[in-house]
Protein backbone atom coordinates (compact mmCIF):
# COMPACT_ATOMS: atom_id res chain seq x y z
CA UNK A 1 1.78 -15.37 34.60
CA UNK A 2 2.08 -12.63 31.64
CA UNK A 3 0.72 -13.62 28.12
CA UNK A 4 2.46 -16.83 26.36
CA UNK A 5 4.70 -15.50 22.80
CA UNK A 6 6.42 -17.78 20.63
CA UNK A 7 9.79 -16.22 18.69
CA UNK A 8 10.91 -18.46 16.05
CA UNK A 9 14.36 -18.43 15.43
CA UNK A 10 14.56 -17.27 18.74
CA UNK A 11 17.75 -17.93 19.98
CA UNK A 12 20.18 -16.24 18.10
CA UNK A 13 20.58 -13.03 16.47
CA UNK A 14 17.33 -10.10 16.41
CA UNK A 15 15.54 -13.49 17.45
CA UNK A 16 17.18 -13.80 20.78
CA UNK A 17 16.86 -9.82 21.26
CA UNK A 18 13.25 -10.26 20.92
CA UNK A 19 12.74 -12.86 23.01
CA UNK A 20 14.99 -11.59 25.94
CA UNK A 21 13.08 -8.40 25.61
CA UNK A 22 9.57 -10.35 25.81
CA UNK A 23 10.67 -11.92 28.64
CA UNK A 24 11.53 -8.58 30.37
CA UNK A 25 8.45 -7.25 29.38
CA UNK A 26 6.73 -10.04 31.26
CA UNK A 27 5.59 -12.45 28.98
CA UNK A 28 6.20 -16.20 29.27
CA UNK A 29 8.63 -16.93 26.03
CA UNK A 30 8.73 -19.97 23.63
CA UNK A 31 11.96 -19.55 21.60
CA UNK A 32 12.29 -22.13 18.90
CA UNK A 33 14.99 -23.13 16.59
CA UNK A 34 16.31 -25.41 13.89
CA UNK A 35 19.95 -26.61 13.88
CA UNK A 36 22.30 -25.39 16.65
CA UNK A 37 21.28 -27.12 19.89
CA UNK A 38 24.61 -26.19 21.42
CA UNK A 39 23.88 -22.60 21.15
CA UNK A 40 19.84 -22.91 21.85
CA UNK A 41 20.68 -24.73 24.93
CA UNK A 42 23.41 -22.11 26.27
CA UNK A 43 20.93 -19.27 25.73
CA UNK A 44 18.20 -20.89 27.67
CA UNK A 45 21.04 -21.24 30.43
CA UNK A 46 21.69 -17.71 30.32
CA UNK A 47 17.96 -16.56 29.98
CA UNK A 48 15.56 -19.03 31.22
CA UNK A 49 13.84 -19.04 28.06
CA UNK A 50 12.41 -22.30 26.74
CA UNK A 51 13.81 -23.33 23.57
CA UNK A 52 12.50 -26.01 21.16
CA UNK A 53 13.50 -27.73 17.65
CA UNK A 54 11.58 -27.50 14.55
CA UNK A 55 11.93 -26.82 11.48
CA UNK A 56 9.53 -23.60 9.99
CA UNK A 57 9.63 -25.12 6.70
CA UNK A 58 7.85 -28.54 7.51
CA UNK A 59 4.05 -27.75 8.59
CA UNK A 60 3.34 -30.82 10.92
CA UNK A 61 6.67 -30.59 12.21
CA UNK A 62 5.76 -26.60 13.32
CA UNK A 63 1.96 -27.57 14.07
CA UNK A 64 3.48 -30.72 16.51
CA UNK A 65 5.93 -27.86 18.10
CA UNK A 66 3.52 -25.32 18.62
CA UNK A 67 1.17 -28.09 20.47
CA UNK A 68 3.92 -29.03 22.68
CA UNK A 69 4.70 -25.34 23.59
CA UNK A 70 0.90 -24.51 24.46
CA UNK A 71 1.32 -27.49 26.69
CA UNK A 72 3.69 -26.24 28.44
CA UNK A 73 3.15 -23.03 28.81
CA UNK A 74 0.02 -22.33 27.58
CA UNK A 75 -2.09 -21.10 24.64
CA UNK A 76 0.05 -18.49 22.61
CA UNK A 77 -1.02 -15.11 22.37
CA UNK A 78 1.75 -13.22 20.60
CA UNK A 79 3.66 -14.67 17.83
CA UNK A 80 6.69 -13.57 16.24
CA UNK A 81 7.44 -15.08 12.94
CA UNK A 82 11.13 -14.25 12.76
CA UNK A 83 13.22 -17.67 11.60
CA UNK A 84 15.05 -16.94 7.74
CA UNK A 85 17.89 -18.20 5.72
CA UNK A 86 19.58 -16.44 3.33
CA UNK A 87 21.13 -19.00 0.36
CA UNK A 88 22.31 -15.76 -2.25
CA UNK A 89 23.49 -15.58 -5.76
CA UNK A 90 22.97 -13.63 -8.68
CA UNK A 91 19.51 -14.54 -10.33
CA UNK A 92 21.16 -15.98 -13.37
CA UNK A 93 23.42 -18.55 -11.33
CA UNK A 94 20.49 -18.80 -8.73
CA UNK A 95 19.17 -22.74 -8.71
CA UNK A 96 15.77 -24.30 -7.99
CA UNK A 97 17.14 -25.58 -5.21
CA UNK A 98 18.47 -22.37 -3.37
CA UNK A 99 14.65 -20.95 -4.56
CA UNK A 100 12.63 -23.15 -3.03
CA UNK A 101 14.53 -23.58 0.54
CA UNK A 102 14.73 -19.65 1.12
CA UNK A 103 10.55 -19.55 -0.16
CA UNK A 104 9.70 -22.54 2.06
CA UNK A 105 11.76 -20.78 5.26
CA UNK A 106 10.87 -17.46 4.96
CA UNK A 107 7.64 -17.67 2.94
CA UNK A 108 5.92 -20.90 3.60
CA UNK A 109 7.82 -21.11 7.40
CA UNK A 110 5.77 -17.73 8.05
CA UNK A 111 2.24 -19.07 6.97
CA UNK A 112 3.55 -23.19 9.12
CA UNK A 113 3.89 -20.46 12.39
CA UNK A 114 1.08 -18.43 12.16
CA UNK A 115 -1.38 -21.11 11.19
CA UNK A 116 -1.81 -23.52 13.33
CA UNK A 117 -2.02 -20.63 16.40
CA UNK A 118 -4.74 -18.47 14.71
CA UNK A 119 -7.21 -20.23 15.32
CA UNK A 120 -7.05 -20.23 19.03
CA UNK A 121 -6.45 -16.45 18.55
CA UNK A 122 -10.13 -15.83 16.55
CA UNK A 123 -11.78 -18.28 19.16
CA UNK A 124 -10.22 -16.34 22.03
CA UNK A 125 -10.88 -12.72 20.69
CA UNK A 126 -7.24 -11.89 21.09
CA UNK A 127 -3.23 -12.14 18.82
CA UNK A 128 -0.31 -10.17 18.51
CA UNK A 129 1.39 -11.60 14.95
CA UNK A 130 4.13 -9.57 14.12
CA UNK A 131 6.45 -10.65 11.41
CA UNK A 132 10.39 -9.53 10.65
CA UNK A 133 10.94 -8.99 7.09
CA UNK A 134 13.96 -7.30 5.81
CA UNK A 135 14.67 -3.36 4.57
CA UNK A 136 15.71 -5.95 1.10
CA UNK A 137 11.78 -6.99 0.61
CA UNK A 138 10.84 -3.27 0.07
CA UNK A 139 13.75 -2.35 -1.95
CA UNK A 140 15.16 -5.73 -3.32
CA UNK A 141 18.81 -6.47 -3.54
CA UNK A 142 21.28 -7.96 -5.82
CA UNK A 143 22.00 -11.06 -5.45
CA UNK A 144 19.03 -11.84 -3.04
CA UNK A 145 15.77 -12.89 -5.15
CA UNK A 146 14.94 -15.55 -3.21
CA UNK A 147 15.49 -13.78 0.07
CA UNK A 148 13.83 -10.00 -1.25
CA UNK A 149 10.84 -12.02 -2.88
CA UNK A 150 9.77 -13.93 0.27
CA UNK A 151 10.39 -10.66 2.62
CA UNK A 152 8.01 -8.64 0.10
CA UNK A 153 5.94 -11.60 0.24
CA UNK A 154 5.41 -11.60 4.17
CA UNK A 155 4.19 -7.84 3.91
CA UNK A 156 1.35 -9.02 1.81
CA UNK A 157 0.47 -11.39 3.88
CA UNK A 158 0.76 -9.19 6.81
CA UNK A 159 -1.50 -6.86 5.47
CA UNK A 160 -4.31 -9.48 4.63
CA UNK A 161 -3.86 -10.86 8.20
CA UNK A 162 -4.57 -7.84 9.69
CA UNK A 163 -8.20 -7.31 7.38
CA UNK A 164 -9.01 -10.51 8.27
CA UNK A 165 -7.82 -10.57 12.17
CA UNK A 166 -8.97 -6.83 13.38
CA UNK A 167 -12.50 -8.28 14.03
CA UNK A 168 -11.32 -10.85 16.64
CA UNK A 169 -8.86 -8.57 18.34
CA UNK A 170 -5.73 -9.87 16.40
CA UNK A 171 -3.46 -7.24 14.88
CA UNK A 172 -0.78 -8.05 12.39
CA UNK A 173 2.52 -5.54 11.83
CA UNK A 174 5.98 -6.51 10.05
CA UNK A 175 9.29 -4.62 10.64
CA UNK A 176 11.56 -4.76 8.96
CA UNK A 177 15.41 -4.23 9.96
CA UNK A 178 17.90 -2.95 7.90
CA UNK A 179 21.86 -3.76 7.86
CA UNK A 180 21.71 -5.22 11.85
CA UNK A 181 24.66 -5.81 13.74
CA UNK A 182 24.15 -9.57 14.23
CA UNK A 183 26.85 -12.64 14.41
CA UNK A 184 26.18 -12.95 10.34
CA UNK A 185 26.69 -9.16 9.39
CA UNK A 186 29.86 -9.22 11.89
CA UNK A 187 31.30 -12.22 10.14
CA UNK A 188 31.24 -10.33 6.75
CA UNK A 189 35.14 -9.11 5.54
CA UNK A 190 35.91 -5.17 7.46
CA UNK A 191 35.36 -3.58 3.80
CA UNK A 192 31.85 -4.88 2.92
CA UNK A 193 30.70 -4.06 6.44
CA UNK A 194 32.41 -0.64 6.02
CA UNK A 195 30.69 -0.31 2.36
CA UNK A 196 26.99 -1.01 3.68
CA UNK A 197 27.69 1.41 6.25
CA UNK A 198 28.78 4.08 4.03
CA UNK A 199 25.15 3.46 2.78
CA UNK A 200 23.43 4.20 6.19
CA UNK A 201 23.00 7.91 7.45
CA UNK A 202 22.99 6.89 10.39
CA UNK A 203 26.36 5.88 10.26
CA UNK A 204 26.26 2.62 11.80
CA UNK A 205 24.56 -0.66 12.17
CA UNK A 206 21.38 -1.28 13.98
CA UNK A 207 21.75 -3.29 17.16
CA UNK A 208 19.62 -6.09 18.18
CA UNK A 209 18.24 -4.57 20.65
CA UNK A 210 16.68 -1.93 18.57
CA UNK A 211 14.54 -4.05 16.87
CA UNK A 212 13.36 -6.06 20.36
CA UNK A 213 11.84 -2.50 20.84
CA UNK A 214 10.26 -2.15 17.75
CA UNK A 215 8.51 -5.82 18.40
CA UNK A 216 7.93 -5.15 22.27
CA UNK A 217 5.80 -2.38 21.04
CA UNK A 218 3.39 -4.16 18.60
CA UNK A 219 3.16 -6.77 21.01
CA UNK A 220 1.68 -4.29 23.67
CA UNK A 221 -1.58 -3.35 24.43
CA UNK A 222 -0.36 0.16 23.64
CA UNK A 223 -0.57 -0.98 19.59
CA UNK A 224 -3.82 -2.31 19.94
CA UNK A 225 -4.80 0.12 16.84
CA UNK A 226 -1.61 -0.65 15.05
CA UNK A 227 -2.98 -3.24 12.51
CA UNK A 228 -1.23 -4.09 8.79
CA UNK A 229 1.40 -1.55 9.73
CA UNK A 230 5.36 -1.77 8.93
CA UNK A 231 7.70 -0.61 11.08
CA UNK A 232 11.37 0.67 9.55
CA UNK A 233 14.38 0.27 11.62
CA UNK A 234 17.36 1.16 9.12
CA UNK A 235 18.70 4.57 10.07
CA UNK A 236 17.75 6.36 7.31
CA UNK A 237 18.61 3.94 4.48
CA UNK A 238 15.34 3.58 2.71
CA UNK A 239 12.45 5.13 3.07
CA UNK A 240 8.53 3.86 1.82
């Protein structure tokens, strides 16, 4: 039985890349999700993966998932923090309200996932945590405060995982995606997509798939000295 990882929001979009990939790659997969059951139950039809239903925002809710997936399938040993929500506008029409649930899903969700598992990682002398922020937390966007500031916010704490992890064995990267050709992106109107294109040199959007590589890797032993790195996937857009 390979090592046990844990993908949240792992059943759609980059999530279920990663997790697919994982699962090629040997390991036994935990994909959790939030809303659509319909969809989270077809993909573990199609994959075998184990999906299960939390939300990232609530801590005991994530602590009482992450219990009930090392029961299953044992204690996890590579976690990718990947669940997010994106609730835009421009910062003067922006409301508490579409703050706080983008900080306590993509912020707060990040530190409810990692938590409760890192303990188990520093008594076992071994953790992959590998986060997915966004090409928008190193360069911001319009419209997206909420969104850029909790993406920027998971590199920091990224970087302080990976001081206070390397001791025990447990590295800590982010990547971060740009424009990705996802079921959200797609759904956009032909002339946005068209206009964030224009913006890549690439030429085109990223693919799924392309950023289960990126995530594959860090997870390997072969990135066992990769530790508070970020890893850009956005065809050229933006460069740190």
């Amino acid at each position: 039985m390979g090592r046990v990882a844990l993908v949240t929001g792992g059943s759609r979009g980059i999530g279920a890349a990663i997790s697919t990939a994982l699962k090629a790659e040997g390991y036994e997969v935990a994909a959790s999700y939030a809303g659509n059951t319909e969809k989270a139950e077809a993909f573990s039809a199609e994959t075998g993966i184990k999906t299960y239903k939390w939300n990232v925002a609530d801590y005991e809710e994530s602590k009482a998932g992450i219990a009930q997936v090392e029961a299953d399938l044992g204690p996890i040993e590579v976690v990718v923090a990947n669940a997010g929500i994106t609730r835009d506008a421009p910062f003067h029409k922006m409301t508490p309200e579409k703050w706080h649930e983008v900080i306590d899903t993509n912020l707060t969700g990040v530190f409810n996932t990692i938590h409760p598992i890192w303990p188990g990682m520093r008594e076992r002398g071994f953790g992959r945590v590998i986060v997915i922020s966004s090409i928008n937390g190193q360069k911001g966007q319009f419209g997206q405060a909420n969104y850029a500031a909790t993406k920027a916010g998971d590199l920091g704490l990224v970087k302080t995982l990976a001081q206070e992890g390397a001791a025990k064995g447990i590295t800590a990267n982010a990547v971060c995606p740009g424009y990705i050709a996802t079921e959200m992106v797609m759904a956009v109107p032909e002339k946005v997509r068209e206009s964030i294109i224009a913006q890549i040199p690439a030429g085109r959007l990223g693919e799924p798939e392309e950023i289960a590589r990126c995530v594959t890797f860090l997870a390997s032993d072969d990135a066992g000295f990769m530790n508070g790195s970020t890893l850009t996937a956005n065809g050229g857009q933006f460069f740190v």
